[in-house]
Every structure is written in structure tokens, then in C-alpha cells.
Protein backbone atom coordinates (compact mmCIF):
# COMPACT_ATOMS: atom_id res chain seq x y z
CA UNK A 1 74.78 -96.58 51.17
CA UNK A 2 71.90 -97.74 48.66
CA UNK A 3 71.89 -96.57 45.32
CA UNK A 4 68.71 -95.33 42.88
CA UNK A 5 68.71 -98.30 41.36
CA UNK A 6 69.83 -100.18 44.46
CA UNK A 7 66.33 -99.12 45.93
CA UNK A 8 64.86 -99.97 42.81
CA UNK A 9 66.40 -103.17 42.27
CA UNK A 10 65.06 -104.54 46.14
CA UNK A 11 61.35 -103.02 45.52
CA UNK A 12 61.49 -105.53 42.36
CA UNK A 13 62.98 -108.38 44.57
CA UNK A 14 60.70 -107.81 46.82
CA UNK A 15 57.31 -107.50 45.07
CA UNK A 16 58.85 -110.83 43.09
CA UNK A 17 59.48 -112.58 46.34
CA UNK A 18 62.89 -113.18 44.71
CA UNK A 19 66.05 -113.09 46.88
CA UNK A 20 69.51 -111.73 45.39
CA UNK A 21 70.17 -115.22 44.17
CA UNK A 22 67.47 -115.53 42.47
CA UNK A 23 67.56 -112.21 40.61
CA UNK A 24 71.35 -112.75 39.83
CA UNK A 25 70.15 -116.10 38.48
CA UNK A 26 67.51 -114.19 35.87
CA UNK A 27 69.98 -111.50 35.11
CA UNK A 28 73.51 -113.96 34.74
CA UNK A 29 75.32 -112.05 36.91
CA UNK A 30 76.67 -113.23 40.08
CA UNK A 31 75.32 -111.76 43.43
CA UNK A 32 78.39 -109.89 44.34
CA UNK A 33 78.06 -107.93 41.38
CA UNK A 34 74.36 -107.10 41.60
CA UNK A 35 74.71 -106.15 46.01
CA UNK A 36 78.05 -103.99 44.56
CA UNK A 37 75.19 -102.14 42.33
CA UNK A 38 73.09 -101.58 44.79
CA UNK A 39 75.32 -100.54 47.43
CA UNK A 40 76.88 -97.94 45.00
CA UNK A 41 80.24 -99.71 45.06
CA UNK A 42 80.20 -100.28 41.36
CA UNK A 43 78.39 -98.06 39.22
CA UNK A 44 75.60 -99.80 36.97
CA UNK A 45 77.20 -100.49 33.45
CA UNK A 46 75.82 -99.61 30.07
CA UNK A 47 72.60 -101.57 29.20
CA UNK A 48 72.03 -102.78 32.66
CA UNK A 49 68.78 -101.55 33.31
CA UNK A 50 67.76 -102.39 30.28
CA UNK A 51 68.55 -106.21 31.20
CA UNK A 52 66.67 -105.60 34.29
CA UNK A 53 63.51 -104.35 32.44
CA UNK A 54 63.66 -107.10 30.05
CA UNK A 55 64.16 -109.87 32.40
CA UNK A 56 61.56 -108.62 34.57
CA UNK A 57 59.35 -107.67 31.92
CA UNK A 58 58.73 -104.15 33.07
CA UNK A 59 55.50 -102.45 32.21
CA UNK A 60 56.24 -98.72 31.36
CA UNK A 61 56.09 -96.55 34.43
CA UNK A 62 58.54 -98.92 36.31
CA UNK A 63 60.77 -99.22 33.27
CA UNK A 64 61.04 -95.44 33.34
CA UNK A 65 61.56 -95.59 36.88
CA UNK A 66 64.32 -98.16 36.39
CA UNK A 67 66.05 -95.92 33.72
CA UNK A 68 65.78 -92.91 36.01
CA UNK A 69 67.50 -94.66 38.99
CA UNK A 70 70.49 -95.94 36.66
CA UNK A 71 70.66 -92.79 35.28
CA UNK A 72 71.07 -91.32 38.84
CA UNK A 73 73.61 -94.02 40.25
CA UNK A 74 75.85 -93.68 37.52
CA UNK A 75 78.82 -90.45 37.97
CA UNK A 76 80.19 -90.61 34.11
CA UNK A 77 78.46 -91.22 30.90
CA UNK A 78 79.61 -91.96 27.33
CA UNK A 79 78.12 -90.20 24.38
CA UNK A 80 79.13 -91.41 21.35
CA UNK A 81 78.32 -88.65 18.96
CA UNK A 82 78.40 -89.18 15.51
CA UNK A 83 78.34 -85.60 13.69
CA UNK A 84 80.08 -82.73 14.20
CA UNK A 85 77.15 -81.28 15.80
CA UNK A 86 76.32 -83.29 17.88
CA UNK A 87 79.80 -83.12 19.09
CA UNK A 88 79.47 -79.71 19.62
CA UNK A 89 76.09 -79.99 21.48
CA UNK A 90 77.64 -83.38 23.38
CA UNK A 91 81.03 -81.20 24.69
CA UNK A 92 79.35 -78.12 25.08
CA UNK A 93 76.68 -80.29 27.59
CA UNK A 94 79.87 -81.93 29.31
CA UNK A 95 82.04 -78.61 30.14
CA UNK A 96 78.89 -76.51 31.14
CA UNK A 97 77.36 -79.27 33.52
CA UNK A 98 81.33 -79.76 35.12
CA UNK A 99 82.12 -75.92 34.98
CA UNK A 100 82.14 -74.07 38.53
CA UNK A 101 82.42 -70.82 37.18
CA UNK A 102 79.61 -71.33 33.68
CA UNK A 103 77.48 -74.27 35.34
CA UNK A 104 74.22 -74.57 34.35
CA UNK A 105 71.20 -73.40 36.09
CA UNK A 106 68.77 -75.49 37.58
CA UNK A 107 65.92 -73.89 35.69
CA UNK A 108 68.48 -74.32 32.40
CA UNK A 109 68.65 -78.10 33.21
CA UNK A 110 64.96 -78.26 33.88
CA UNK A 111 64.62 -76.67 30.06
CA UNK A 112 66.93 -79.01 28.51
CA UNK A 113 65.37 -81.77 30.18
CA UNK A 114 62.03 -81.07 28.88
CA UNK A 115 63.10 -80.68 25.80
CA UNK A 116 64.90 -84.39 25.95
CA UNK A 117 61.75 -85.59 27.27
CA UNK A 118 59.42 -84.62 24.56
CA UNK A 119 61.64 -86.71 22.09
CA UNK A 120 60.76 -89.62 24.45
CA UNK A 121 57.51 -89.59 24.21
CA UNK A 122 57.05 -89.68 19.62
């Protein structure tokens, strides 16, 4: 099954008339690695899109898009939080979102999200 990013990651070969080789070539990492990616058999690892968007010289909406579609292949995330409140707000975040009985809302989510977006934007 394709990924996010696996989608995202053929568009770009595609409008680059690049094949797999050719984009594992421009990102230095072997083919395997890049098809396990997109196929959702590895998940994409810190800093990867950001090597895509760099490499490819992304313009802004498809950089977002990129980030987006990483964001949404990947199950796990570190946050490395360096005060205590922001340890607070970071395990807080983590229990609620994995909590059957206390999960989050979507219209919660949808709040915090805006409110992660606006910072995104200065």
C-alpha cells in the first residue's frame, strides 16, 4: 500500500521525469530504501522530507505538502522537550491523543492544530 509521502514522492518523480534511480541518486539513498518509504514498509525518518524539499528545491505549497505527507506516514514521533513545560504540554499531548477512554476530539485537534499553524506562518 502507498504511503502520503509515497504518493508524494512519485508525483515529484514524475513531473521530474526522474525514475527511482534517479531520485535515490539526488537524495544518497539507495532505491530499496526510498520504494520501502513509499510502500509504507519503513516509516520516513527524521529530516527526510526535508532532504526531499531541498534536493528538489521545493517551492512552498509543495514543501508543505511534502511535510504534511511525512507527517501522515510516520506512526511515532519524538519530541524532545526542553523545559518542564513543555514536558508537561509534550506528555499531556501524547497520553490524550493514545487514551481510549480521554482521547481528544476531533474539533479539539482541529483547535490545537490551528493554533500550531498560526506559529507557522510569523
Amino acid at each position: 500500500m502507498t504511503t502520503e509521502i509515497g504518493k508524494e514522492l512519485r508525483k515529484l518523480r514524475i513531473d521530474q521525469d526522474e525514475r527511482l534511480y534517479d531520485m535515490s541518486h539526488r537524495l544518497e539513498k539507495s532505491s530499496a530504501f526510498i520504494s520501502a518509504v513509499e510502500r509504507g514498509s519503513k516509516s520516513p525518518p527524521l529530516g527526510f522530507e526535508e532532504l526531499v524539499i531541498a534536493a528538489y528545491q521545493l517551492a512552498s505549497d509543495a514543501a508543505d505538502a511534502m511535510r504534511r505527507a511525512a507527517d501522515r506516514s510516520r506512526k511515532a514521533f519524538t519530541i524532545e522537550a526542553q523545559t518542564p513545560l513543555e514536558r508537561d504540554a509534550a506528555g499531556l499531548m501524547a497520553r490524550r491523543m493514545s487514551s481510549k477512554m480521554d482521547a481528544l476530539s476531533p474539533d479539539e485537534l482541529e483547535k490545537i492544530l490551528a493554533i500550531l499553524r498560526k506559529g507557522e506562518c510569523d
